[in-house]
C-alpha atoms as a PDB file:
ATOM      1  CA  UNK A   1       0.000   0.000   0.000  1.00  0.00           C
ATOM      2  CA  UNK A   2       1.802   3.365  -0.968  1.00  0.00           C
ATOM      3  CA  UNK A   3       1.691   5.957   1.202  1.00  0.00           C
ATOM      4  CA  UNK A   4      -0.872   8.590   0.343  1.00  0.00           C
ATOM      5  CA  UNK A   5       1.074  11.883   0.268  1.00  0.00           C
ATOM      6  CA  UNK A   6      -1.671  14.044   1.844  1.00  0.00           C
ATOM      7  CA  UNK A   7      -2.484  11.887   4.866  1.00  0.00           C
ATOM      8  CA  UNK A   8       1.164  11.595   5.511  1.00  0.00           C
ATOM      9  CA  UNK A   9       1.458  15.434   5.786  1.00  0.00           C
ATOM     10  CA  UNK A  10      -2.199  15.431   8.217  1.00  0.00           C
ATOM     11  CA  UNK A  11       0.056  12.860  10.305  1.00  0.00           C
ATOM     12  CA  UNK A  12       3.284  15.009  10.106  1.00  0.00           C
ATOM     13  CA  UNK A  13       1.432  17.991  11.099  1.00  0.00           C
ATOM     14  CA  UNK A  14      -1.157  16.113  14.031  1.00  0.00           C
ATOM     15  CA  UNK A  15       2.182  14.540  15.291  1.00  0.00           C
ATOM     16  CA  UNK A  16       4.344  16.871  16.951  1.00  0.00           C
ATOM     17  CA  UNK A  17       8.221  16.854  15.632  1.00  0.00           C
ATOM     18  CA  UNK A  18       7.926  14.316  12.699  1.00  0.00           C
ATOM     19  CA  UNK A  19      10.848  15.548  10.453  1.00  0.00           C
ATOM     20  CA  UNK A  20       8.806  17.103   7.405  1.00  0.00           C
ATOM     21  CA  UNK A  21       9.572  19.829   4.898  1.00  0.00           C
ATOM     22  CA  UNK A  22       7.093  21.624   2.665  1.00  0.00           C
ATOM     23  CA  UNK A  23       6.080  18.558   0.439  1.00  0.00           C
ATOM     24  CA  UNK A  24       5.394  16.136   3.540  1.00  0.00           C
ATOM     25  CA  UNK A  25       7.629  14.015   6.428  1.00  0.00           C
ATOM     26  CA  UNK A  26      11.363  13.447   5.502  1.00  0.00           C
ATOM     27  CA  UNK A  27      13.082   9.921   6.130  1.00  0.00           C
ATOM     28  CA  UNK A  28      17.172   9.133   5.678  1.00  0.00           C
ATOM     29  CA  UNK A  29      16.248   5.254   5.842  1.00  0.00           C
ATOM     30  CA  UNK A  30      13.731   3.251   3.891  1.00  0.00           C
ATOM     31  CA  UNK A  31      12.837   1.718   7.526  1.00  0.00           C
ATOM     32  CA  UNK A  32      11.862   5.190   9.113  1.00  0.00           C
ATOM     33  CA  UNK A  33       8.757   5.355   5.845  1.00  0.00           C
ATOM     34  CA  UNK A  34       8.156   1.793   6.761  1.00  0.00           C
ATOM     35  CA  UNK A  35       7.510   2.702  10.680  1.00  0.00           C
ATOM     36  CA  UNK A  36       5.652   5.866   9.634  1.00  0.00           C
ATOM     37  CA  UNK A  37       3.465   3.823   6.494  1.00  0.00           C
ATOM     38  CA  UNK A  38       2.457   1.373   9.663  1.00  0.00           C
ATOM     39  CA  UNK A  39       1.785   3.847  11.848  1.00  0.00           C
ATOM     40  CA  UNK A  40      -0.385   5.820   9.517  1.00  0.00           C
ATOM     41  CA  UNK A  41      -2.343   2.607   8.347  1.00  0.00           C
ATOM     42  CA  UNK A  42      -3.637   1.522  11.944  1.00  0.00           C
ATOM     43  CA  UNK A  43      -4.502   5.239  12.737  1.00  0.00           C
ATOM     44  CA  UNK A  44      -6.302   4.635   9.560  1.00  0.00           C
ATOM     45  CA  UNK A  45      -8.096   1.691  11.106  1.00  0.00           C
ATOM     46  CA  UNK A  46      -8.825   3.458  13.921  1.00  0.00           C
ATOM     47  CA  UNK A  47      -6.748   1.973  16.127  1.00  0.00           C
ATOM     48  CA  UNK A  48      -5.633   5.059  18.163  1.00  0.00           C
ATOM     49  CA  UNK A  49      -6.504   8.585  17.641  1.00  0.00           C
ATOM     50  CA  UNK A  50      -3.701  11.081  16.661  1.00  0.00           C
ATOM     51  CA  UNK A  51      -3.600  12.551  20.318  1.00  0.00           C
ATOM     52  CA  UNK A  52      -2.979   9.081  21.699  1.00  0.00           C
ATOM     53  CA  UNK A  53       0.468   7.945  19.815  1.00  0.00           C
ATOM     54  CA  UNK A  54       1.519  11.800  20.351  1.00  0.00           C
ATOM     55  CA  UNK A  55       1.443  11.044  24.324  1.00  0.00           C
ATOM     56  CA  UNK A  56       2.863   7.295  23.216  1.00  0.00           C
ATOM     57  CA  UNK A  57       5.862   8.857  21.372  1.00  0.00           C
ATOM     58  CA  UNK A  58       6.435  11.717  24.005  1.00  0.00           C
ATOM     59  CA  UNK A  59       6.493   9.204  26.488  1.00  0.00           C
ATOM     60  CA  UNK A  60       8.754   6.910  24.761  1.00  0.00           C
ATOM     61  CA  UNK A  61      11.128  10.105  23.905  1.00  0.00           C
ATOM     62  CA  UNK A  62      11.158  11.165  27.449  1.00  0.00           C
ATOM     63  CA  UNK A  63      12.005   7.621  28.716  1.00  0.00           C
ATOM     64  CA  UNK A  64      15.290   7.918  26.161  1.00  0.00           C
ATOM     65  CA  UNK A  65      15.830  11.223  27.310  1.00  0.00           C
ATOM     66  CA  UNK A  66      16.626  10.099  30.859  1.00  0.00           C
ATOM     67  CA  UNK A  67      18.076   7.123  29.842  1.00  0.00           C
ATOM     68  CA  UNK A  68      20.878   9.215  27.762  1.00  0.00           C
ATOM     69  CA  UNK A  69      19.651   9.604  24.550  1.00  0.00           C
ATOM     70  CA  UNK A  70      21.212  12.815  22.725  1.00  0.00           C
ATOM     71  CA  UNK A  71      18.239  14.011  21.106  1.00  0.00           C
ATOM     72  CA  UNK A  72      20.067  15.054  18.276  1.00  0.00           C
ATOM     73  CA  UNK A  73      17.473  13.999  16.054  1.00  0.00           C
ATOM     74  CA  UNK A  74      19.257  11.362  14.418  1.00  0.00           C
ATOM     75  CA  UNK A  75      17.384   8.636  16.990  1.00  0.00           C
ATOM     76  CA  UNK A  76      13.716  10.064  15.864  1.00  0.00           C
ATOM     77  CA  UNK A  77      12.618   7.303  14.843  1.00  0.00           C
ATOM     78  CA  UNK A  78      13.995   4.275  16.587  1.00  0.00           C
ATOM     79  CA  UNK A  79      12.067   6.411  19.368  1.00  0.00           C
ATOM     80  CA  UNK A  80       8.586   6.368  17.215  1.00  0.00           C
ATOM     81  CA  UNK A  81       9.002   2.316  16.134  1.00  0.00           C
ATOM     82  CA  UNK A  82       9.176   2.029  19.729  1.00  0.00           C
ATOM     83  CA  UNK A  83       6.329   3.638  20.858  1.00  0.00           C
ATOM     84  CA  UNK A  84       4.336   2.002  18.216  1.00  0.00           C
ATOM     85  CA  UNK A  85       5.715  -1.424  19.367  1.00  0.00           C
ATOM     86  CA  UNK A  86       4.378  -0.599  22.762  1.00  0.00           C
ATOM     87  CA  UNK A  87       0.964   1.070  21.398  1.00  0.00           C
ATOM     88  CA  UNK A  88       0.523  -1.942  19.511  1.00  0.00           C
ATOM     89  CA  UNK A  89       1.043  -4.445  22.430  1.00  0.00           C
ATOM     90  CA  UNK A  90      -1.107  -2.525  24.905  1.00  0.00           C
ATOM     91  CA  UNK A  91      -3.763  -2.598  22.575  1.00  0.00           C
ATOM     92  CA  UNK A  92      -3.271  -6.601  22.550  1.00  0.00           C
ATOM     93  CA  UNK A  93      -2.854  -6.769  18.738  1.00  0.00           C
ATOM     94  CA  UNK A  94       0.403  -8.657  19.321  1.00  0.00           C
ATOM     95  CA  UNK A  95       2.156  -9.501  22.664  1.00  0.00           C
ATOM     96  CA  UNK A  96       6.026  -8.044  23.993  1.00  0.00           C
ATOM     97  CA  UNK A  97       6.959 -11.608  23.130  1.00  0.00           C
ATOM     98  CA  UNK A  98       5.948 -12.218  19.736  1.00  0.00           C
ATOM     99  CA  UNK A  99       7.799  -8.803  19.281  1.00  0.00           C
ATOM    100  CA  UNK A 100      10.329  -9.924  20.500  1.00  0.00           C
ATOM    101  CA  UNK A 101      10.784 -13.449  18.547  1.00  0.00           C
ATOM    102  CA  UNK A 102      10.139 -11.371  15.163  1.00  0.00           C
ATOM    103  CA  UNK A 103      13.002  -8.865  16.039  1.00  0.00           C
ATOM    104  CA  UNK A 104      15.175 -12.043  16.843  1.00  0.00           C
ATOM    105  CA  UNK A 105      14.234 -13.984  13.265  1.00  0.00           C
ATOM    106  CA  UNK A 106      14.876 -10.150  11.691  1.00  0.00           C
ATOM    107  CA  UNK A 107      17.756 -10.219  13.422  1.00  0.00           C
ATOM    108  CA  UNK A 108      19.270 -13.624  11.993  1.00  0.00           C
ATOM    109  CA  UNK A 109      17.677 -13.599   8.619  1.00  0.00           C
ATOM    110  CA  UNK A 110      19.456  -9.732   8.208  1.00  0.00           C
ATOM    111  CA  UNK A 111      22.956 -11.713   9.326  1.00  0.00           C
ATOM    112  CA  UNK A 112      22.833 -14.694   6.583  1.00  0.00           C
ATOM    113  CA  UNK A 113      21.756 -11.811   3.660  1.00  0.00           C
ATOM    114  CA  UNK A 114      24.430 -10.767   1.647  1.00  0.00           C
ATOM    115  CA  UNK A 115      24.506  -6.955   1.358  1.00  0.00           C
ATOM    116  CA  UNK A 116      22.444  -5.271  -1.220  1.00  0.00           C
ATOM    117  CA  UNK A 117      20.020  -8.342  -1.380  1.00  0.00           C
ATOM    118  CA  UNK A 118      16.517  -8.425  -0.122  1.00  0.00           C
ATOM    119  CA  UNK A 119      15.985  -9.806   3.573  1.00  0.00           C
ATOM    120  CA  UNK A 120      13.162 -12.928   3.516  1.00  0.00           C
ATOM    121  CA  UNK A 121      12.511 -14.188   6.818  1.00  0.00           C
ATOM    122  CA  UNK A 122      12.647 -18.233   6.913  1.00  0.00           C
ATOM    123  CA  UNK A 123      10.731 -20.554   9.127  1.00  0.00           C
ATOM    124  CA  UNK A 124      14.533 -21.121  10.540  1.00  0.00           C
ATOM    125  CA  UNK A 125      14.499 -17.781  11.318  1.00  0.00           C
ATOM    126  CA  UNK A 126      12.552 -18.469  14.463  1.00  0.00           C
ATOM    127  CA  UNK A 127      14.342 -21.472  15.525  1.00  0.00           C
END
């Protein structure tokens, strides 16, 4: 699903500091579109209002904050995937563990790819 340009600027504006310019949000990594894309689509669904994952990112910001984090902006949106990680888990549409095991297959399947290739998780990838 691609993202539609004009929702993704309603998000960037309803969502304080999402890194945007005049055409819509900004992203240096192909993940940070992916985080924002998922984000947008279960807002979409109506599975939290804008007003809610603001509070779940500020919180999850703050929490990095006093853990260290620089807030240089570079860390943005390892910040945002993990609100929406813990959003998604309070709202029981998956669990901290199955989170967990699907980092940990990403996590091996992104070791055996060569560079350059596409990353396929494998059944082994859970093992």
């Amino acid at each position: 699903m691609p993202l539609d340009p004009q929702a993704a600027m309603r998000a960037a504006i309803a969502v304080p500091g999402v890194p945007r310019d005049r055409d819509g949000p900004v992203f240096r990594e192909p993940w940070e579109a992916q985080a924002f894309a998922m984000t947008l689509a279960l807002h979409q669904r109506g599975l939290f209002s804008w007003k809610e994952w603001a509070d779940a990112l500020a919180v999850q910001i703050k929490r990095a904050q006093a853990e260290g984090d620089p807030d240089t902006g570079e860390t943005y949106y390892r910040h945002w995937l993990a609100a929406l990680e813990k959003l998604i888990a309070e709202k029981g549409v998956t669990t901290p563990d199955a989170l967990h095991r699907y980092r940990h297959a990403w996590d091996r399947a992104c070791d055996r790819t060569p560079h350059g290739s596409p990353i396929e998780l494998k059944p082994e990838d859970f093992a």
